[in-house]
Protein backbone atom coordinates (compact mmCIF):
# COMPACT_ATOMS: atom_id res chain seq x y z
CA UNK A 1 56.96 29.01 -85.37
CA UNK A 2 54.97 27.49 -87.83
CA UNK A 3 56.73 24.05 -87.67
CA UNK A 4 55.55 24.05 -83.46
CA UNK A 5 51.87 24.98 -84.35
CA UNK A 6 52.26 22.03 -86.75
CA UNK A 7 53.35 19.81 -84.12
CA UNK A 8 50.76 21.03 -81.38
CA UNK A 9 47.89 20.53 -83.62
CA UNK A 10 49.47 17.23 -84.64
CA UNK A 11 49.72 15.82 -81.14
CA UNK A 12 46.07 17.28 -80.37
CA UNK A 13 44.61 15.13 -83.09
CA UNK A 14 46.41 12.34 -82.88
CA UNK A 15 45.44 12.28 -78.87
CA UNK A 16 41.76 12.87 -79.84
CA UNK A 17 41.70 9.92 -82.54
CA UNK A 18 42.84 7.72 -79.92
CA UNK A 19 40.82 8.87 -77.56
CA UNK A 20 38.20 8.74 -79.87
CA UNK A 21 38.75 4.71 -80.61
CA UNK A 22 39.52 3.71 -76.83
CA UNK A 23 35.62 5.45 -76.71
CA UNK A 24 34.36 2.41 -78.87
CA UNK A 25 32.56 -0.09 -77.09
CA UNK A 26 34.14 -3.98 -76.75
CA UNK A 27 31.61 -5.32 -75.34
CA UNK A 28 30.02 -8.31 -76.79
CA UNK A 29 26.74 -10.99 -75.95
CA UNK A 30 28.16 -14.07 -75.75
CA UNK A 31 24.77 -15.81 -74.44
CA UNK A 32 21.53 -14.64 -74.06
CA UNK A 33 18.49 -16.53 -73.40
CA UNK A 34 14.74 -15.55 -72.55
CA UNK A 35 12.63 -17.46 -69.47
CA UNK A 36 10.36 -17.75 -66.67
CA UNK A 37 12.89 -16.91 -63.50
CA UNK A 38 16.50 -17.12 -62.54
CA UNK A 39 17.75 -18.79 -59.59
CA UNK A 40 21.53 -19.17 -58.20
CA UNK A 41 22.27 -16.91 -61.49
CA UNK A 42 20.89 -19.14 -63.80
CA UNK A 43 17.82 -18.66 -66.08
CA UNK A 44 14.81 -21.47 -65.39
CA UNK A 45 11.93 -22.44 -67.81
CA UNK A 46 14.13 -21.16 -71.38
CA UNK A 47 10.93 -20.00 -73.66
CA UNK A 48 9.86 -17.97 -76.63
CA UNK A 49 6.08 -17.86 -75.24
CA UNK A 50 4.65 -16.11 -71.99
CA UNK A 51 1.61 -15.89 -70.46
CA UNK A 52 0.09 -12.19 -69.86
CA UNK A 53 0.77 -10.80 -66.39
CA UNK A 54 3.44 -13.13 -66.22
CA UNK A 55 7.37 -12.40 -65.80
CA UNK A 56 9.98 -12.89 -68.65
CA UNK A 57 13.73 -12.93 -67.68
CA UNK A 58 16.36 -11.88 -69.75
CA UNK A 59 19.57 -13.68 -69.21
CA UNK A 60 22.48 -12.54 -70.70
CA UNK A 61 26.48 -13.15 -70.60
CA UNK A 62 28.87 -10.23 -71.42
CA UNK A 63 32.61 -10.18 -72.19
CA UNK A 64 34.51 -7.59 -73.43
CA UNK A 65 34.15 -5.30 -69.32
CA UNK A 66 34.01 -3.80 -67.49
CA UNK A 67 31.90 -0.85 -68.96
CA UNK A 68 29.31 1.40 -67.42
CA UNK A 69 26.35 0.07 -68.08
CA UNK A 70 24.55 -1.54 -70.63
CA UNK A 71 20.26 -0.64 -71.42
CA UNK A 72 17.69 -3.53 -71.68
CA UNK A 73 14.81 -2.39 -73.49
CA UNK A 74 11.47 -4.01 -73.31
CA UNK A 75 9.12 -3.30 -76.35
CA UNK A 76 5.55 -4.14 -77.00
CA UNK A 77 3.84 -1.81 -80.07
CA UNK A 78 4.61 1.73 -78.66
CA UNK A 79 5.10 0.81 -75.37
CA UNK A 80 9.19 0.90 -74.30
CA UNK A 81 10.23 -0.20 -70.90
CA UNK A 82 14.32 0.38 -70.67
CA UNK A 83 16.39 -0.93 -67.64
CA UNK A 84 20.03 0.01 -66.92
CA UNK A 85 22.04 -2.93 -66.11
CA UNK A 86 25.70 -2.29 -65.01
CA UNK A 87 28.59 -4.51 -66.38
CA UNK A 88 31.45 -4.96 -63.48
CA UNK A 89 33.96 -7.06 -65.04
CA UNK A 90 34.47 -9.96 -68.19
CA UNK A 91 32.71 -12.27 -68.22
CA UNK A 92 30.13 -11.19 -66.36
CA UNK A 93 26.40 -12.29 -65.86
CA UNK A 94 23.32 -10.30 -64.86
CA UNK A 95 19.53 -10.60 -66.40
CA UNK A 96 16.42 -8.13 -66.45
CA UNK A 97 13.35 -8.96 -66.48
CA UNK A 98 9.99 -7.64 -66.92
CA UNK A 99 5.97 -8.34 -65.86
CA UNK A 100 4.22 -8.54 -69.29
CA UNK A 101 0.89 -6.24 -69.26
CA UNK A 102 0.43 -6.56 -72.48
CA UNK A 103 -0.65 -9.56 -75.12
CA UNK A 104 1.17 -9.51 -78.35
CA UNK A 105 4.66 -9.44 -80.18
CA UNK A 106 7.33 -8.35 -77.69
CA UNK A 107 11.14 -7.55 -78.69
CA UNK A 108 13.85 -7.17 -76.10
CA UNK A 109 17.14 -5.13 -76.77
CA UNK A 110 20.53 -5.15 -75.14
CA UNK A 111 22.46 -1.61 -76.19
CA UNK A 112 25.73 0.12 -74.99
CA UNK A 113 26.30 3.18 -73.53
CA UNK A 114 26.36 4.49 -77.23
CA UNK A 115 23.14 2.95 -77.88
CA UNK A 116 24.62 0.24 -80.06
CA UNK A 117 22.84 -2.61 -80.48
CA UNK A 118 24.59 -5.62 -78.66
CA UNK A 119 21.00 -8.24 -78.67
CA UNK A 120 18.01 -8.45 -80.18
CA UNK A 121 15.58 -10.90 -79.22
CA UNK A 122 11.39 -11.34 -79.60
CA UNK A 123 8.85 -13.48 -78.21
CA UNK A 124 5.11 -13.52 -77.61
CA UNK A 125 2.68 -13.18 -75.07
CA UNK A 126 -0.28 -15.09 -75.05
CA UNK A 127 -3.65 -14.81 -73.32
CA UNK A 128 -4.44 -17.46 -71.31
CA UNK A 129 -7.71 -19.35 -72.71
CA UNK A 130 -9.75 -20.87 -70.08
C-alpha cells in the first residue's frame, strides 16, 4: 500500500514539474524599434526624441509563439499606460503606440503573461520651442 501512495504522489509531482516548466515563457524580442508611424507593418521615422502631443510607435518582432498575449507599458514619472498586444504565431510582428501628453523621460516595456520583462526601451519628449 505504501509502495502505490509512493507512486501516486510520484507521478503527481513529476506531472506538476512539467507542467510547471511547459508554463515558462519562450518568447523572445528579436527587434524592437521606437518611431513616428507604421505603415504596410513597418515602423517610419526610427527616433529616440518626440515631440509632445505627438505619437510614438513601438515596433517590435517576437519569436518563440504563439502565446497569449504580451503587455506594452508606457511610462512617464507616475503615469503608466499598459496595452495588451496578442502574439498569434513565430515570428510574428505587431507595434503599440501611444499619444505623448506629457514632456519628459519616457520608458516603454514589453512583458509576458508572467510579467517578465521581454524589452526595455526609453526616449524623450520634448516641447516644441517656437
Amino acid at each position: 500500500m505504501k509502495r502505490y501512495f509512493f507512486g501516486l504522489f510520484s507521478a503527481a509531482f513529476l506531472f506538476l514539474g512539467v507542467h510547471a516548466v511547459a508554463q515558462e515563457s519562450q518568447l523572445k524580442i528579436t527587434e524592437a524599434k521606437l518611431g513616428k508611424d507604421v505603415k504596410d507593418r513597418v515602423l517610419v521615422d526610427e527616433d529616440s526624441t518626440f515631440a509632445l502631443n505627438e505619437r510614438a510607435f513601438l515596433w517590435i518582432r517576437v519569436t518563440g509563439g504563439p502565446s497569449d498575449s504580451i503587455t506594452v507599458t508606457w511610462k512617464a514619472g507616475e503615469d503608466i499606460y499598459p496595452t495588451k498586444l496578442n502574439i498569434g504565431g513565430s515570428p510574428w510582428r505587431t507595434w503599440s503606440y501611444k499619444t505623448l501628453a506629457k514632456a519628459g523621460q519616457w520608458t516603454v516595456t514589453v512583458t509576458d503573461a508572467a510579467g517578465n520583462v521581454l524589452k526595455e526601451m526609453s526616449f524623450n519628449v520634448e516641447e516644441m520651442k517656437m
